[in-house]
PDB file of N, CA and C in Angstrom:
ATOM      1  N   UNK A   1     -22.734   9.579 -13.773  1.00  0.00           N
ATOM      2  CA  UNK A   1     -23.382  10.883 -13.828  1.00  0.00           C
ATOM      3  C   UNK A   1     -22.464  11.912 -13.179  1.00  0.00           C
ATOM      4  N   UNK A   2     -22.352  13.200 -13.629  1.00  0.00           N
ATOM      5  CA  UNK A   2     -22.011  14.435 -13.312  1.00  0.00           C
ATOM      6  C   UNK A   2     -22.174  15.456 -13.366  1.00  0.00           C
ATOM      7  N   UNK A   3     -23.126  15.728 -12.129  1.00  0.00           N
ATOM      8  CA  UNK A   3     -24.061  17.138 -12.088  1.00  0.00           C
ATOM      9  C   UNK A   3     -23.397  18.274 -11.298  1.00  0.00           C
ATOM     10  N   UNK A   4     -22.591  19.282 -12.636  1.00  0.00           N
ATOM     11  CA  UNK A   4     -21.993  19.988 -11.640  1.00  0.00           C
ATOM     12  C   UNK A   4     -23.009  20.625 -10.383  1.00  0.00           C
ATOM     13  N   UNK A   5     -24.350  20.964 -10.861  1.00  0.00           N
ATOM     14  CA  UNK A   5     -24.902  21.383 -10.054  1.00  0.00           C
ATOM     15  C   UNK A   5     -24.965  21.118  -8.278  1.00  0.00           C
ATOM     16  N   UNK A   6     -25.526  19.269  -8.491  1.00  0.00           N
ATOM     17  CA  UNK A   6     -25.206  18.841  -6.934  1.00  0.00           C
ATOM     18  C   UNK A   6     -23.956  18.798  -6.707  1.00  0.00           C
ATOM     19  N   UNK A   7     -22.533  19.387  -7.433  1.00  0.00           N
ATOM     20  CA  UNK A   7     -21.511  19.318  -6.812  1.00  0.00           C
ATOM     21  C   UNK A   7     -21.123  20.838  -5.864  1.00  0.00           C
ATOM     22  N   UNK A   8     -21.641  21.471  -6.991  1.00  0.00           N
ATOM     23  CA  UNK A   8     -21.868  22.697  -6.211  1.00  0.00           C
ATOM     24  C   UNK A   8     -22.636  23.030  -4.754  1.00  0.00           C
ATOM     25  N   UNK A   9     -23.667  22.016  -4.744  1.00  0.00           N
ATOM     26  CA  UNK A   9     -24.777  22.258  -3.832  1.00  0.00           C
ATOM     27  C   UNK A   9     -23.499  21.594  -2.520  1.00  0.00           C
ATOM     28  N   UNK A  10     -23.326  20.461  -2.501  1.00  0.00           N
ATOM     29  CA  UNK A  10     -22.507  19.387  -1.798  1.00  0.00           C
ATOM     30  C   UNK A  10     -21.465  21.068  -1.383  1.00  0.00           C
ATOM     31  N   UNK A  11     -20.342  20.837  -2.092  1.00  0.00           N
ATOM     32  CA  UNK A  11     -19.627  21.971  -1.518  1.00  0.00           C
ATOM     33  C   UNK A  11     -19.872  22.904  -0.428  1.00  0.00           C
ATOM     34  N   UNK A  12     -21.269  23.508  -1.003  1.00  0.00           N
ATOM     35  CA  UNK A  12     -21.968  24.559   0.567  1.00  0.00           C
ATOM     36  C   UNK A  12     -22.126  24.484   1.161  1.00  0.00           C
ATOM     37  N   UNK A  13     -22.593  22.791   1.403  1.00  0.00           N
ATOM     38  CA  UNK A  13     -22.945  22.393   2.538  1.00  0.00           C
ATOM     39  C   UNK A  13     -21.766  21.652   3.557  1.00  0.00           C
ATOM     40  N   UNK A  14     -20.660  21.555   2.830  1.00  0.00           N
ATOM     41  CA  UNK A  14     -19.140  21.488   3.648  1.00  0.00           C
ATOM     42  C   UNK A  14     -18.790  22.219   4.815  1.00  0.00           C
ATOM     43  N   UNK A  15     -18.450  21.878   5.874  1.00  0.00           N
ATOM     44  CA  UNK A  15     -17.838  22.810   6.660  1.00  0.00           C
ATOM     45  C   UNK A  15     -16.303  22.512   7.406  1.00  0.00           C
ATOM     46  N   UNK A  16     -16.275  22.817   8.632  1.00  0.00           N
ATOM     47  CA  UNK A  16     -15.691  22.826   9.706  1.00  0.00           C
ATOM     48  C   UNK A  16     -16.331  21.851  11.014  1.00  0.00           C
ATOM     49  N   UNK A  17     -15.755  21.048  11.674  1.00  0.00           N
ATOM     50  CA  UNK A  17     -16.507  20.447  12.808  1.00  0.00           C
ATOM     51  C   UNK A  17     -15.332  20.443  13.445  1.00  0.00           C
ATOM     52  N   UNK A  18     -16.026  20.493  14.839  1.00  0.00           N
ATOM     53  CA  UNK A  18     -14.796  20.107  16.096  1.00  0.00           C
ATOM     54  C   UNK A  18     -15.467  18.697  16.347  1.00  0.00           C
ATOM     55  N   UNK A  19     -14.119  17.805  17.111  1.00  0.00           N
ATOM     56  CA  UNK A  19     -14.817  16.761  17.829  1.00  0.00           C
ATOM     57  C   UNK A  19     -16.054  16.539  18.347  1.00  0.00           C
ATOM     58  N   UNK A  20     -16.137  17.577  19.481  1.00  0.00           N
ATOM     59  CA  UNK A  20     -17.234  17.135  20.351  1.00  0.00           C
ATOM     60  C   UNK A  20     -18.516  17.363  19.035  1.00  0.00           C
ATOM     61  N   UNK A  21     -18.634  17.952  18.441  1.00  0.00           N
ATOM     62  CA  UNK A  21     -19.732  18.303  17.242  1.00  0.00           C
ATOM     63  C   UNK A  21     -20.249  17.096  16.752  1.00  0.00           C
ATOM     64  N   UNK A  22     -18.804  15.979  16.359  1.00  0.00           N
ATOM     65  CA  UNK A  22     -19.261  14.627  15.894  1.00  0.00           C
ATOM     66  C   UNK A  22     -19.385  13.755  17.232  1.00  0.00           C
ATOM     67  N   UNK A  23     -19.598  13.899  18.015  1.00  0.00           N
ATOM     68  CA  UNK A  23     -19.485  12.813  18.868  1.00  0.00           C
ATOM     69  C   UNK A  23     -20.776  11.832  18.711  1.00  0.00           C
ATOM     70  N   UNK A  24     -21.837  12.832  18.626  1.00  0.00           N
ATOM     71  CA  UNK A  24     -23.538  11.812  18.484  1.00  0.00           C
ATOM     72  C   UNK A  24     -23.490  11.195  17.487  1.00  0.00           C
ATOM     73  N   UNK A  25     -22.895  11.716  16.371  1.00  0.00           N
ATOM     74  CA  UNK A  25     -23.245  11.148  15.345  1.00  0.00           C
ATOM     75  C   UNK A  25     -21.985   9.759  14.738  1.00  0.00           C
ATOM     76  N   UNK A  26     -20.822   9.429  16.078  1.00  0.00           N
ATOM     77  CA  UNK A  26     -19.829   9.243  15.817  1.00  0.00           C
ATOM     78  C   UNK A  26     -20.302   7.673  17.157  1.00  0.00           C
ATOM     79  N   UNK A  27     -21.123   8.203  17.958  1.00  0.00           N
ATOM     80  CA  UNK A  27     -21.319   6.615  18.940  1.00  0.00           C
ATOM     81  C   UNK A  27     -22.842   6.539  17.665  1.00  0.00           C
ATOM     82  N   UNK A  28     -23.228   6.745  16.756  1.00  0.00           N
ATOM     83  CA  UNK A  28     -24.625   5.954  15.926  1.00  0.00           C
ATOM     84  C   UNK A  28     -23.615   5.236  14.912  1.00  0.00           C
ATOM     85  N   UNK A  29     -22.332   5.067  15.216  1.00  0.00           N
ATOM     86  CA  UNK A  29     -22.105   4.653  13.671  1.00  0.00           C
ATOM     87  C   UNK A  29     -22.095   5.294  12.303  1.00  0.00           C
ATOM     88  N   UNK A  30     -22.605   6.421  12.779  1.00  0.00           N
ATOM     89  CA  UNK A  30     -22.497   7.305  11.032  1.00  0.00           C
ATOM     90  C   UNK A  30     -21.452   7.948  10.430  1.00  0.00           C
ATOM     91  N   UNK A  31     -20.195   8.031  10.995  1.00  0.00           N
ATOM     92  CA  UNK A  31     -19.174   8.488  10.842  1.00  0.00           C
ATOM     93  C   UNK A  31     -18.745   8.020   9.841  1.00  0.00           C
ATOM     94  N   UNK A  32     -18.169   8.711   8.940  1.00  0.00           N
ATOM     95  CA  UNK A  32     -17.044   7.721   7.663  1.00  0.00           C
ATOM     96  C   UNK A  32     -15.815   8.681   7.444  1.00  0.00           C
ATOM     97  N   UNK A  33     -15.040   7.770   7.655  1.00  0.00           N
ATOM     98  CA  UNK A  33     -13.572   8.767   7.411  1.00  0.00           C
ATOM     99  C   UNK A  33     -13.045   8.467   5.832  1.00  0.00           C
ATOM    100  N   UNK A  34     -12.992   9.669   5.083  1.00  0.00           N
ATOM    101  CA  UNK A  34     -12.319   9.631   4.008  1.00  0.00           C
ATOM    102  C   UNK A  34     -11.114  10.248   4.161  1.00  0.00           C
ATOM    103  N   UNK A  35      -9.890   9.554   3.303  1.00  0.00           N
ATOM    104  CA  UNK A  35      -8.409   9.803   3.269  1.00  0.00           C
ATOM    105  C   UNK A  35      -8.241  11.144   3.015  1.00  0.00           C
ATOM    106  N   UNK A  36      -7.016  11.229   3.047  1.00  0.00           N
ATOM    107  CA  UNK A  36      -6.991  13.167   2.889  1.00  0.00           C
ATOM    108  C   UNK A  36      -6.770  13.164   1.794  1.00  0.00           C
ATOM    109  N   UNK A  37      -6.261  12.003   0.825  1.00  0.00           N
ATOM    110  CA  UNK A  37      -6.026  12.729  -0.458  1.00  0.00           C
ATOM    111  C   UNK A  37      -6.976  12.675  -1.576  1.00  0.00           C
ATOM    112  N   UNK A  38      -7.971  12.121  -1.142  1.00  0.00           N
ATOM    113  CA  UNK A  38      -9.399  12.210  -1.542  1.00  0.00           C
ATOM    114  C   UNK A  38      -9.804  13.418  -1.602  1.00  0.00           C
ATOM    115  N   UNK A  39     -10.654  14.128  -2.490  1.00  0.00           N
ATOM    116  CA  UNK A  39     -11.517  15.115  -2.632  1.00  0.00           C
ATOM    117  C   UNK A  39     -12.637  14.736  -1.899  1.00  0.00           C
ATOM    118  N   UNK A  40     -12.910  15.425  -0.583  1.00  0.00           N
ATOM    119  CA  UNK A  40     -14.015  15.144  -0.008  1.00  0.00           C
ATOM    120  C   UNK A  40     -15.355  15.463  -0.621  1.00  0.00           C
ATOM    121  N   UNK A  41     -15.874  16.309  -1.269  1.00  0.00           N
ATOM    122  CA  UNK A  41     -16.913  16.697  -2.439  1.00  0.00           C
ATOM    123  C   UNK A  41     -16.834  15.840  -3.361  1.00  0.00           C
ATOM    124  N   UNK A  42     -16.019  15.402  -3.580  1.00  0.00           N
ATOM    125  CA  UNK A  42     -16.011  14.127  -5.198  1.00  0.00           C
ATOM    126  C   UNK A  42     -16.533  12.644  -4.270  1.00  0.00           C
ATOM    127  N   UNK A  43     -16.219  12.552  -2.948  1.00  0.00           N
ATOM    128  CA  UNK A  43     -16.886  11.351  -2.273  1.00  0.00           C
ATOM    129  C   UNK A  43     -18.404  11.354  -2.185  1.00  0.00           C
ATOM    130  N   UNK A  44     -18.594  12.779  -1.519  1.00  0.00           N
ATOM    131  CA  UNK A  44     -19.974  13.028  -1.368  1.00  0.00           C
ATOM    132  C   UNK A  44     -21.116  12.713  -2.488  1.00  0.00           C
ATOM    133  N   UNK A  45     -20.469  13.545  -3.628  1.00  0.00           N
ATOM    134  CA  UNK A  45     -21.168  13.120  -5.030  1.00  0.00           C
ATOM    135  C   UNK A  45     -21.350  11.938  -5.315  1.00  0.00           C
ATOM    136  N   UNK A  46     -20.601  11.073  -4.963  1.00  0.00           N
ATOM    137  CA  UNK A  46     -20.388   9.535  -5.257  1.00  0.00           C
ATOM    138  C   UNK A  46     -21.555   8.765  -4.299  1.00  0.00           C
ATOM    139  N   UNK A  47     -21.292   9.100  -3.137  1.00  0.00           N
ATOM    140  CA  UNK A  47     -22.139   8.523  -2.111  1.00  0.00           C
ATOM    141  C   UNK A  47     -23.948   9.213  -2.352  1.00  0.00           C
ATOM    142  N   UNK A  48     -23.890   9.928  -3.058  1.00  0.00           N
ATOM    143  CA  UNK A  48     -25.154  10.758  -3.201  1.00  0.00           C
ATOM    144  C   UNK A  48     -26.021  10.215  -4.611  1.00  0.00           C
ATOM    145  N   UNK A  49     -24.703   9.315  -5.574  1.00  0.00           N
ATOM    146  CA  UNK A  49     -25.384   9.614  -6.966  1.00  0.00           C
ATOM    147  C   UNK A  49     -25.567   7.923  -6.278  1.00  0.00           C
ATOM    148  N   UNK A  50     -25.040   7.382  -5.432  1.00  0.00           N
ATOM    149  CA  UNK A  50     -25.250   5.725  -5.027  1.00  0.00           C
ATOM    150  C   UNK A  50     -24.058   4.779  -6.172  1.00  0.00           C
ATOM    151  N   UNK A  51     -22.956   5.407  -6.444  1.00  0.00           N
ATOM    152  CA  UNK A  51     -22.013   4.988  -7.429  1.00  0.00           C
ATOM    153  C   UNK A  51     -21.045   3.905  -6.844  1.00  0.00           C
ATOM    154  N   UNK A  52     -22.003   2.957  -6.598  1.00  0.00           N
ATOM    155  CA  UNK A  52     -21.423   1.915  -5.479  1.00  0.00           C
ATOM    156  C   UNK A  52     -19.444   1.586  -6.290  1.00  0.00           C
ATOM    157  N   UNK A  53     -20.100   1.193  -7.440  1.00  0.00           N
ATOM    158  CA  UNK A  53     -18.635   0.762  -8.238  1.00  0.00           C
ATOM    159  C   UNK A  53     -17.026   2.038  -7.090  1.00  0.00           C
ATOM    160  N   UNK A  54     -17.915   3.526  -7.722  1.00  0.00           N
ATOM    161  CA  UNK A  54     -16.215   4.366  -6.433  1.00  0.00           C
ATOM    162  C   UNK A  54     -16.225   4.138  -5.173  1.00  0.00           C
ATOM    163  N   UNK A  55     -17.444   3.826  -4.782  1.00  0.00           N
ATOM    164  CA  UNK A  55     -17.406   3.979  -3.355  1.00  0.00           C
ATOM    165  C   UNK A  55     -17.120   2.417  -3.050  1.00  0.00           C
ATOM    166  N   UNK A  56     -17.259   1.281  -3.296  1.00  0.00           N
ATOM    167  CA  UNK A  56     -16.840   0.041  -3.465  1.00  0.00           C
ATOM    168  C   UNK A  56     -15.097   0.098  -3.436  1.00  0.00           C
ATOM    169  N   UNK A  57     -14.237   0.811  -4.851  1.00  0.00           N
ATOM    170  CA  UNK A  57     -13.163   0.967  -4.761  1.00  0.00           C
ATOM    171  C   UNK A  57     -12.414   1.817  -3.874  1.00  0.00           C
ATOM    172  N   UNK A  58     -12.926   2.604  -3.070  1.00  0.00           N
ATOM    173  CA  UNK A  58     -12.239   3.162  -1.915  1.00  0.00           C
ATOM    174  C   UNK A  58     -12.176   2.631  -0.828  1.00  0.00           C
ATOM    175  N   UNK A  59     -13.836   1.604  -0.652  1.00  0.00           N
ATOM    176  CA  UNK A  59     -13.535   1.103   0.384  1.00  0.00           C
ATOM    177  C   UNK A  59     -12.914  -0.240   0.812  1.00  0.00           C
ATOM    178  N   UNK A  60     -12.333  -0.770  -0.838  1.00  0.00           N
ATOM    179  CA  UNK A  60     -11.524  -1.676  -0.485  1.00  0.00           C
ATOM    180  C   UNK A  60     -10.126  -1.636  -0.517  1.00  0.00           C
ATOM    181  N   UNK A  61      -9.699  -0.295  -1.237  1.00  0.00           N
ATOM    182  CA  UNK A  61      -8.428   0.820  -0.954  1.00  0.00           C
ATOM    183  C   UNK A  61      -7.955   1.009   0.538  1.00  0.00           C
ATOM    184  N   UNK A  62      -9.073   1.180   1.300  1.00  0.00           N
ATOM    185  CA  UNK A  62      -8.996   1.278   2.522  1.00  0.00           C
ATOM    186  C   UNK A  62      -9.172   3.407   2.974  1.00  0.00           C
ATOM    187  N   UNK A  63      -9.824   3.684   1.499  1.00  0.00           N
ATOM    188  CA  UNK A  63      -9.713   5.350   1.534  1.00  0.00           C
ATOM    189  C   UNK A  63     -10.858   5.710   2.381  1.00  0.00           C
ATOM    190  N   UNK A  64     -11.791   5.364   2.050  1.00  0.00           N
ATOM    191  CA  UNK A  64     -13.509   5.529   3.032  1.00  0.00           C
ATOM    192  C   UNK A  64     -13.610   3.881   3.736  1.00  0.00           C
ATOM    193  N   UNK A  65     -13.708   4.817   4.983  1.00  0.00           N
ATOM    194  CA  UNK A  65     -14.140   3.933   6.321  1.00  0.00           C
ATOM    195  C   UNK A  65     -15.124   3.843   7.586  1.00  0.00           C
ATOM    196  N   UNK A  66     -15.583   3.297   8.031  1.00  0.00           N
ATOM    197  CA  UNK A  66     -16.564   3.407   8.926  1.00  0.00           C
ATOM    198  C   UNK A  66     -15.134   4.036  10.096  1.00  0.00           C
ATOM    199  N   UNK A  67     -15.808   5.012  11.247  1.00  0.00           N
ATOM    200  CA  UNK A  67     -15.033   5.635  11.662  1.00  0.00           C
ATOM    201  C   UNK A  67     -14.495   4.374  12.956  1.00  0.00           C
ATOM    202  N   UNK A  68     -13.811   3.962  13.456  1.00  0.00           N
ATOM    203  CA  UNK A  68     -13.669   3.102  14.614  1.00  0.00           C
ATOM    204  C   UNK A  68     -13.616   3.582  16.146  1.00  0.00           C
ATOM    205  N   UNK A  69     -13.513   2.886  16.592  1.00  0.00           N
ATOM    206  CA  UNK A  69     -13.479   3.125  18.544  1.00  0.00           C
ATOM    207  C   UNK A  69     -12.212   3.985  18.729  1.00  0.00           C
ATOM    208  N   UNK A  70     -10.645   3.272  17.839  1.00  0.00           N
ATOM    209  CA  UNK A  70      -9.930   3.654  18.138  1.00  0.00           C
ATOM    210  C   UNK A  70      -9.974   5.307  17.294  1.00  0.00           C
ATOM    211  N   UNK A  71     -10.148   5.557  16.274  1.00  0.00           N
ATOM    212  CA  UNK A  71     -10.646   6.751  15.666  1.00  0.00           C
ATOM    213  C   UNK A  71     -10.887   7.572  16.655  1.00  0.00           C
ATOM    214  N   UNK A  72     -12.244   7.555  17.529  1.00  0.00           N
ATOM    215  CA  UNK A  72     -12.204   7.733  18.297  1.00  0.00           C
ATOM    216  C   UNK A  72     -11.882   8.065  19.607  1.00  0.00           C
ATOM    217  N   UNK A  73     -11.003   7.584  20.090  1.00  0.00           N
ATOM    218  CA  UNK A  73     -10.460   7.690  20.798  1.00  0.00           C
ATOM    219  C   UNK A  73      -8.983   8.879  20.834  1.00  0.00           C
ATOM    220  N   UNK A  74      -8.415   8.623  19.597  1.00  0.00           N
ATOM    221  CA  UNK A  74      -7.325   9.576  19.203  1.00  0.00           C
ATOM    222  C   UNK A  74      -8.251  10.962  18.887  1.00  0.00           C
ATOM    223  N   UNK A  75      -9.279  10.880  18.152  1.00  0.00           N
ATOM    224  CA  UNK A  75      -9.847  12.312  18.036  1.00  0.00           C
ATOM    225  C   UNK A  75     -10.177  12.612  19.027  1.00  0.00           C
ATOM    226  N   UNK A  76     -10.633  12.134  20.180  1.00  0.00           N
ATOM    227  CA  UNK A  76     -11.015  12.896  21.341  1.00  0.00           C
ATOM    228  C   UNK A  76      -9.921  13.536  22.020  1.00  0.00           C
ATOM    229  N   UNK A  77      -8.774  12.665  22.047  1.00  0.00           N
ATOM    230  CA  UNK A  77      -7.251  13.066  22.420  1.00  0.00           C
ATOM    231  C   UNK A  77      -6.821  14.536  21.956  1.00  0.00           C
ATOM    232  N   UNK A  78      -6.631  14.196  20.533  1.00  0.00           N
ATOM    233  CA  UNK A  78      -6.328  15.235  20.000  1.00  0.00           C
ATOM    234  C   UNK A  78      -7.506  16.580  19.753  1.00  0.00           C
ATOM    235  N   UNK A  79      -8.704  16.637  20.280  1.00  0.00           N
ATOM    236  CA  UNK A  79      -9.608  17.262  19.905  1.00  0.00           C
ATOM    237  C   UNK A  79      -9.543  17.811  18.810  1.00  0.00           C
ATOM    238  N   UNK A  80      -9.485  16.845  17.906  1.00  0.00           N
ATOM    239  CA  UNK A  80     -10.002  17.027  16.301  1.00  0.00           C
ATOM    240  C   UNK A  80     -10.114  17.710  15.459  1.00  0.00           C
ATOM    241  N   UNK A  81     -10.227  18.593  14.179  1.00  0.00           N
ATOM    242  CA  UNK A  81     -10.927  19.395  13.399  1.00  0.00           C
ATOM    243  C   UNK A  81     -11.176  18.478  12.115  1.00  0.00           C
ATOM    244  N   UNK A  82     -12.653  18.897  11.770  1.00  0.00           N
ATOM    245  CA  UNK A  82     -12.790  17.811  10.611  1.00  0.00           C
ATOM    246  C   UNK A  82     -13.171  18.858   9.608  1.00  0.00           C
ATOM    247  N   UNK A  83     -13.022  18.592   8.412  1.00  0.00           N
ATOM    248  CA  UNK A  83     -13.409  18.880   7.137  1.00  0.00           C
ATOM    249  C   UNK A  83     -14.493  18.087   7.016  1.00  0.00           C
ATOM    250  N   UNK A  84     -16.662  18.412   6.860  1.00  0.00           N
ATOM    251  CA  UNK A  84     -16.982  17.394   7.024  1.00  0.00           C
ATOM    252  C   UNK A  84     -18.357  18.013   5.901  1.00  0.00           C
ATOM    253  N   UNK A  85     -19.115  16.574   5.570  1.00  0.00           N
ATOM    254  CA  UNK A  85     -19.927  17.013   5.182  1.00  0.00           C
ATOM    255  C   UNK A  85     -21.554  16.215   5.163  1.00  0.00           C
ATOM    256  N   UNK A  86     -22.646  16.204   5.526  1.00  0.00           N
ATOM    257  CA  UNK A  86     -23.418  15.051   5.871  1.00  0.00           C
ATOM    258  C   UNK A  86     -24.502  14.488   4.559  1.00  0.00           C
ATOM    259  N   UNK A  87     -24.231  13.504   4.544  1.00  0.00           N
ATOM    260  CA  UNK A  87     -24.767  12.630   2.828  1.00  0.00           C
ATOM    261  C   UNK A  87     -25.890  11.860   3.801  1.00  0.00           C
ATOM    262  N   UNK A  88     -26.949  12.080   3.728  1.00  0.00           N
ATOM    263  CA  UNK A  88     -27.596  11.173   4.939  1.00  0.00           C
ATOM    264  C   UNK A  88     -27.661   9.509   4.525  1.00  0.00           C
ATOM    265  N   UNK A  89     -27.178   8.572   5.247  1.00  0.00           N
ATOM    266  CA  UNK A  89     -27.277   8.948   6.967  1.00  0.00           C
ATOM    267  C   UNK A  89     -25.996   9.550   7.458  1.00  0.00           C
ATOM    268  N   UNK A  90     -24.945   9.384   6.206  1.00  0.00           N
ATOM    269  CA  UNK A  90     -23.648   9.269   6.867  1.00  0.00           C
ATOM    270  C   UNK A  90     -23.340  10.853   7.044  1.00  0.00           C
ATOM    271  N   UNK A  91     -21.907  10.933   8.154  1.00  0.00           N
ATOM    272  CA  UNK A  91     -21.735  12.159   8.222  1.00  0.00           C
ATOM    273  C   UNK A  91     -20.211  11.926   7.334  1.00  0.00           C
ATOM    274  N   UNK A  92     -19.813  12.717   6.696  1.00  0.00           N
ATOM    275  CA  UNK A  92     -18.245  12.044   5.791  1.00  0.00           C
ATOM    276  C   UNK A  92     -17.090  13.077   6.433  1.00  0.00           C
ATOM    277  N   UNK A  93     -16.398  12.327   6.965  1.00  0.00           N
ATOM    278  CA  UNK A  93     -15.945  13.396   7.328  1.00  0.00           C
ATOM    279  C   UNK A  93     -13.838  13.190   7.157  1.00  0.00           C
ATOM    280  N   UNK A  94     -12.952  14.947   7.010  1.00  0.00           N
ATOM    281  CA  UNK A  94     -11.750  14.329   7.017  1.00  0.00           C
ATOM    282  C   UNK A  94     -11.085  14.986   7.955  1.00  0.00           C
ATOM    283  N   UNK A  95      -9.923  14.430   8.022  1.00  0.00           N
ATOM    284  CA  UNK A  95      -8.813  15.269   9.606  1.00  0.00           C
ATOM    285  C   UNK A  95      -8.461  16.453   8.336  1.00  0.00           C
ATOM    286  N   UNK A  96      -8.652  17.713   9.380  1.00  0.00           N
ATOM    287  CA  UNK A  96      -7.627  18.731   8.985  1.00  0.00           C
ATOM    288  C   UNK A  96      -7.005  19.058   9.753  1.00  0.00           C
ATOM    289  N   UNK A  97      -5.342  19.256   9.461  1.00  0.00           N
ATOM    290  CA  UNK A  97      -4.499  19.980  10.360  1.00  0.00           C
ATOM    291  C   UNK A  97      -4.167  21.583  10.123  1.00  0.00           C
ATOM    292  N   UNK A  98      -4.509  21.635  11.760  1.00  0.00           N
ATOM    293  CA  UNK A  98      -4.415  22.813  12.083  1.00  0.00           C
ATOM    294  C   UNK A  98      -2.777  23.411  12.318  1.00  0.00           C
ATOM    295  N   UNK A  99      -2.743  24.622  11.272  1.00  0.00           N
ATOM    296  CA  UNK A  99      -1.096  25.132  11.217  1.00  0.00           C
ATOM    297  C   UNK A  99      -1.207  26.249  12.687  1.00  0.00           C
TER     298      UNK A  99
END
């Protein structure tokens, strides 16, 4: 399925997060890191329409991941900026670098 509509909707609801922003939602486990060269909106859609088959192949790509300790740990380091967007439960989120 491809509804531009919920792709549109998904998009708006995209933002900006700093670290500390994900932190609650990052000690529940809800964190998922998608690769950067992923379209983060084309994940969301995926994870939204339940299209296990893409979301299956990324996550054995190694592209979408549950976020880890060590994840963690470097984003707190680096205090973070994410490109993020929340598919409930998960929050999806990607590193952006800041120029």
């Amino acid at each position: 399925m491809n509804d531009p509509e919920m792709r549109d909707r998904i998009n708006l609801e995209t933002g900006r997060l700093q670290w500390p922003e994900l932190q609650r939602p990052f000690a529940s486990g809800a964190v998922i890191a998608v690769a950067p060269e992923l379209d983060l909106v084309d994940v969301a859609v995926k994870f939204t329409e339940d299209d296990r088959d893409s979301v299956h192949a990324w996550i054995s790509a190694g592209k979408v991941v549950r976020a880890t300790d060590d994840d963690g740990r470097r984003w707190n380091e680096a205090n973070q900026v994410f490109w993020a967007v929340v598919v409930a439960p998960w929050v999806l989120v990607q590193e952006m670098t800041i120029q």
